[in-house]
Structure formats: structure tokens, C-alpha cells
C-alpha atoms as a PDB file:
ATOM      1  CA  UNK A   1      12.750 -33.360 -12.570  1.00  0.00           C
ATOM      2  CA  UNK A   2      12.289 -30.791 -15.430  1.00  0.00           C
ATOM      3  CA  UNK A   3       8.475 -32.431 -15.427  1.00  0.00           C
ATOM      4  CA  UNK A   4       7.642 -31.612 -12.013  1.00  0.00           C
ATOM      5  CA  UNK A   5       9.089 -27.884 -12.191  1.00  0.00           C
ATOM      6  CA  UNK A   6       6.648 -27.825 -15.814  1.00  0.00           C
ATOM      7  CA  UNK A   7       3.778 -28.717 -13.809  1.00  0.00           C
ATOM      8  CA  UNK A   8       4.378 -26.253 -10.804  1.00  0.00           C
ATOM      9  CA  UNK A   9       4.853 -23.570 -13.577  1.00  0.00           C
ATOM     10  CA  UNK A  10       1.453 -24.631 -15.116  1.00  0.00           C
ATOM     11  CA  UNK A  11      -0.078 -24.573 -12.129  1.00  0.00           C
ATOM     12  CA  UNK A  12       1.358 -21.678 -10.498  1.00  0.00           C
ATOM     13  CA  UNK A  13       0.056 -19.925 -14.127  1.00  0.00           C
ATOM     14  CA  UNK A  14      -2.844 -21.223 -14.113  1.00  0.00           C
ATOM     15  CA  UNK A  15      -3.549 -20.100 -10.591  1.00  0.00           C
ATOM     16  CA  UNK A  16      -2.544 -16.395 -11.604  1.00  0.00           C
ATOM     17  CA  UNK A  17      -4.546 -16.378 -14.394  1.00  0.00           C
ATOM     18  CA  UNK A  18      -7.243 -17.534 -12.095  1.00  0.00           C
ATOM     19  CA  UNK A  19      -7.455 -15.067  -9.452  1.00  0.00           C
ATOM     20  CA  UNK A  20      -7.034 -12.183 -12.588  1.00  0.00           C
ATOM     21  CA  UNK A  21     -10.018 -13.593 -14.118  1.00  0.00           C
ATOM     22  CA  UNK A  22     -12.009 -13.548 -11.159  1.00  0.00           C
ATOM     23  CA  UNK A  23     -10.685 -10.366  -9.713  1.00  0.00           C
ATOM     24  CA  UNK A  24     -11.197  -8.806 -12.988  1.00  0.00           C
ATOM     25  CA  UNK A  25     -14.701  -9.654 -12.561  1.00  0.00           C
ATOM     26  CA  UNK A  26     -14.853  -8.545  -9.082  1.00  0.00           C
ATOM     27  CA  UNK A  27     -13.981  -5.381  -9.905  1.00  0.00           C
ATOM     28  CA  UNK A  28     -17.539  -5.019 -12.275  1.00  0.00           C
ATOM     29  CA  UNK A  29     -19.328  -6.584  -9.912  1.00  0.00           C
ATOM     30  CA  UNK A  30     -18.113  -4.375  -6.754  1.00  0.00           C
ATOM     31  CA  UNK A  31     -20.888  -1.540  -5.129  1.00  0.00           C
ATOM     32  CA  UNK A  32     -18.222   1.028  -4.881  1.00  0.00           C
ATOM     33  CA  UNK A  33     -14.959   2.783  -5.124  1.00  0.00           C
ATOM     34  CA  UNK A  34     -13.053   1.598  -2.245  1.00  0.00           C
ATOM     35  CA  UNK A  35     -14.116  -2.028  -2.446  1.00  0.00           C
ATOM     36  CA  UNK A  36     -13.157  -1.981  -6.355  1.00  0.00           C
ATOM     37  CA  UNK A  37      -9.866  -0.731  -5.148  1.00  0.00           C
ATOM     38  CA  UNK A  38      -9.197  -3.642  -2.678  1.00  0.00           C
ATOM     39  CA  UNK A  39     -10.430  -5.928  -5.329  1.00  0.00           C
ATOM     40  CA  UNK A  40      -7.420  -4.435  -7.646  1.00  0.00           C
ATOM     41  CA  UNK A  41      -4.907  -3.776  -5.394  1.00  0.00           C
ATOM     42  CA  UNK A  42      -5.652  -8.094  -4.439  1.00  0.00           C
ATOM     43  CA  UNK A  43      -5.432  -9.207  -7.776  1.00  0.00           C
ATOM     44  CA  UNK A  44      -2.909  -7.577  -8.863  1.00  0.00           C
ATOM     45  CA  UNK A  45      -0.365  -8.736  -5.932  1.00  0.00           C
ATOM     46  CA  UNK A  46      -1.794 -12.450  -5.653  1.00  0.00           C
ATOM     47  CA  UNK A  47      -2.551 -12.879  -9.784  1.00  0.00           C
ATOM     48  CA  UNK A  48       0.517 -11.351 -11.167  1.00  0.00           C
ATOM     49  CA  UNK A  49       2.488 -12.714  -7.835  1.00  0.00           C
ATOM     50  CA  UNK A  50       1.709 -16.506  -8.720  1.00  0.00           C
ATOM     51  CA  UNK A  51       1.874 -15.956 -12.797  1.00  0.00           C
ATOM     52  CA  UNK A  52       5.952 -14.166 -11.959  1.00  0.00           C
ATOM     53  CA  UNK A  53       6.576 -17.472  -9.334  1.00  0.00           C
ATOM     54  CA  UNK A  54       5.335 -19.493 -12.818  1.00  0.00           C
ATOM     55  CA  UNK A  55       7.944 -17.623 -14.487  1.00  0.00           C
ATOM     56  CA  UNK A  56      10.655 -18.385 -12.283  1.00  0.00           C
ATOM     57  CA  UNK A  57      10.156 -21.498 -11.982  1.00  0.00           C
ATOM     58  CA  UNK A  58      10.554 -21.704 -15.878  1.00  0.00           C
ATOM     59  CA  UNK A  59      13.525 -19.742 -15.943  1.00  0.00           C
ATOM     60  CA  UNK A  60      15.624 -21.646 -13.265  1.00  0.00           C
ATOM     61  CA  UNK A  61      18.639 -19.934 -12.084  1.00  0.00           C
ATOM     62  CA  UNK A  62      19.183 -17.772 -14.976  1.00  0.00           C
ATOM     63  CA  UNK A  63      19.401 -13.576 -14.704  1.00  0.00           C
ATOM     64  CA  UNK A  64      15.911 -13.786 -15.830  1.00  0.00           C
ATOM     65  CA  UNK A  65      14.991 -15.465 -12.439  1.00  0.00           C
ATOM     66  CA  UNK A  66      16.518 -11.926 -10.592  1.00  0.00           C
ATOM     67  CA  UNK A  67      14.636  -9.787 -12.865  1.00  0.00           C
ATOM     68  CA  UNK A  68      11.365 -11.574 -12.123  1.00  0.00           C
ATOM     69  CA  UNK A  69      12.259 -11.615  -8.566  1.00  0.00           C
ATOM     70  CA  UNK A  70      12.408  -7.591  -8.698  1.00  0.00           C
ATOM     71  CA  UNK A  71       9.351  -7.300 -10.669  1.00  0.00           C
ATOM     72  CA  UNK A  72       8.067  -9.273  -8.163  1.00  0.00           C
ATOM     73  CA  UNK A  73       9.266  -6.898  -4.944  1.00  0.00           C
ATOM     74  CA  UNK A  74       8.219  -3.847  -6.631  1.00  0.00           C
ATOM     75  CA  UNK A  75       4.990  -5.148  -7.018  1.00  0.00           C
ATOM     76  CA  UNK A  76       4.594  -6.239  -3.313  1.00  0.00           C
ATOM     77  CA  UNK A  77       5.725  -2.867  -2.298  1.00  0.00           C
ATOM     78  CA  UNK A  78       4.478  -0.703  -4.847  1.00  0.00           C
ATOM     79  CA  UNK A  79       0.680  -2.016  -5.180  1.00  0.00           C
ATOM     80  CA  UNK A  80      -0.261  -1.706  -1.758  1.00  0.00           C
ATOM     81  CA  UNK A  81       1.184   1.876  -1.107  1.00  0.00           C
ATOM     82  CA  UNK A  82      -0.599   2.952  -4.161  1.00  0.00           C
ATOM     83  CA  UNK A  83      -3.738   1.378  -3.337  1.00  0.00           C
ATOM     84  CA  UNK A  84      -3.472   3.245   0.253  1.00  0.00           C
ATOM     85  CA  UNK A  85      -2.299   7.016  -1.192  1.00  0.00           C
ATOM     86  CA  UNK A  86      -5.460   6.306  -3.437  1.00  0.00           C
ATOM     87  CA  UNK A  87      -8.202   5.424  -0.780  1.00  0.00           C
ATOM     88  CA  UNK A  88      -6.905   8.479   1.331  1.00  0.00           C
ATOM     89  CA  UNK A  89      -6.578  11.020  -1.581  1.00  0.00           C
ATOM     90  CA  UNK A  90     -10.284   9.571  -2.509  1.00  0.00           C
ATOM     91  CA  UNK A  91     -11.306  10.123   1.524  1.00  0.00           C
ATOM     92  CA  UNK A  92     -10.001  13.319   2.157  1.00  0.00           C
ATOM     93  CA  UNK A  93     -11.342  15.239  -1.069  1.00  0.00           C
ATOM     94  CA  UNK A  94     -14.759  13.316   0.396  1.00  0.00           C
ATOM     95  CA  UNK A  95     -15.729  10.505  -1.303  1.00  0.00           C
ATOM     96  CA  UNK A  96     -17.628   8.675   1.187  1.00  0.00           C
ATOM     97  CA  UNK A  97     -17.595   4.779   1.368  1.00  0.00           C
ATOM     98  CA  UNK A  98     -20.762   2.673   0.992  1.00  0.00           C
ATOM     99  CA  UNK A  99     -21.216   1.100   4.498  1.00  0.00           C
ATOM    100  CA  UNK A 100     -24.105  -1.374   5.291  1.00  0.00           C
ATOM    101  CA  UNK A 101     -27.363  -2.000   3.283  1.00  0.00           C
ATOM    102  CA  UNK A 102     -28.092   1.373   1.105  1.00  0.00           C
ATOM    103  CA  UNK A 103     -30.831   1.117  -1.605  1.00  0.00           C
ATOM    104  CA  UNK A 104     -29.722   1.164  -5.390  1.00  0.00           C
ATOM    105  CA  UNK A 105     -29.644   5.075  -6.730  1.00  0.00           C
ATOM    106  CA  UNK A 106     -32.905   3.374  -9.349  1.00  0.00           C
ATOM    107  CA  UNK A 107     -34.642   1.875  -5.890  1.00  0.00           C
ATOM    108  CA  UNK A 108     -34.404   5.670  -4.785  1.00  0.00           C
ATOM    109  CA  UNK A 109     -35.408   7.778  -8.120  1.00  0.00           C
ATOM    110  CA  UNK A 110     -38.331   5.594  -8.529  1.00  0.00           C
ATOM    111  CA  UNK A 111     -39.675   5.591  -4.434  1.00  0.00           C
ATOM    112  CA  UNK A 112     -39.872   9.718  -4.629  1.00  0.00           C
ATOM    113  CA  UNK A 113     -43.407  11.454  -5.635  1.00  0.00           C
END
């Protein structure tokens, strides 16, 4: 038994540590503010979501488990909130977001006279 809950922690790690990675990269990769935002706000609830479920499942029924578990709910409740104050505190003081196909700010510079 102790076997199978190692390899669901593994995995369950490795799967955090996965979407991290990625979203980490994501977020270089992303045109603009609001889509880096959704990027982090994703990563952090799915990536660090998965690695705390790893972590329980480690634990077992210990006061560690509960601890995790809060971590956990705070994080559910806390990252998206923040992520949504953020993207209207960015829109109201005007930061527009990039919608459809818009040329690169070098494609521009170099197409004037």
C-alpha cells in the first residue's frame, strides 16, 4: 500500500512541477500583461495545487495533512481574487489589452519614413 501512495505522490509532484515549468515559461513567452497574468494566476493554482495533493499524500493523516489542506484553500481562494483585483486595477488606470493580430512595436518603428 505505502508503494502505491509513493507513486501517486511522485506523480502528483511531478505533475506540479510540470505545469510550473511550463507556466513559468508561458509567462516569457506571453504578448502581454493580462495574458501573463492568466498564465500566473493558472500555474500557480494547478502547479502548486498538485505539488500540496503530493504532499498530502506523503503525510497521511497527520496535522501536517490539515496544514497542507489550508495552504491549499487559501491558495484556491486567494490566487484568483488577486489575479482579478489586478486585471481591473491594471484596466481602470488604462492599460489596454492586446486583442487580435497587432504588429510587433520593431515591425512598426522600422515601417515609418
Amino acid at each position: 500500500m505505502t508503494t502505491l501512495i509513493d507513486f501517486l505522490s511522485a506523480l502528483f509532484l511531478a505533475g506540479g512541477a510540470f505545469f510550473s515549468l511550463v507556466g513559468g515559461i508561458g509567462l516569457v513567452r506571453m504578448p502581454d500583461f493580462y495574458t501573463r497574468m492568466h498564465g500566473a494566476s493558472i500555474t500557480e493554482t494547478l502547479g502548486a495545487g498538485l505539488m500540496l495533493i503530493g504532499l498530502m499524500l506523503l503525510a497521511g493523516l497527520t496535522l501536517v495533512t490539515v496544514k497542507l489542506a489550508m495552504i491549499g484553500l487559501l491558495i484556491l481562494f486567494a490566487s484568483p481574487t488577486a489575479t482579478h483585483a489586478l486585471a481591473k486595477a491594471a484596466l481602470l488606470s488604462g492599460l489596454k489589452p492586446r486583442l487580435g493580430e497587432q504588429h510587433s512595436t520593431t515591425e512598426v518603428a522600422s515601417s515609418k519614413p
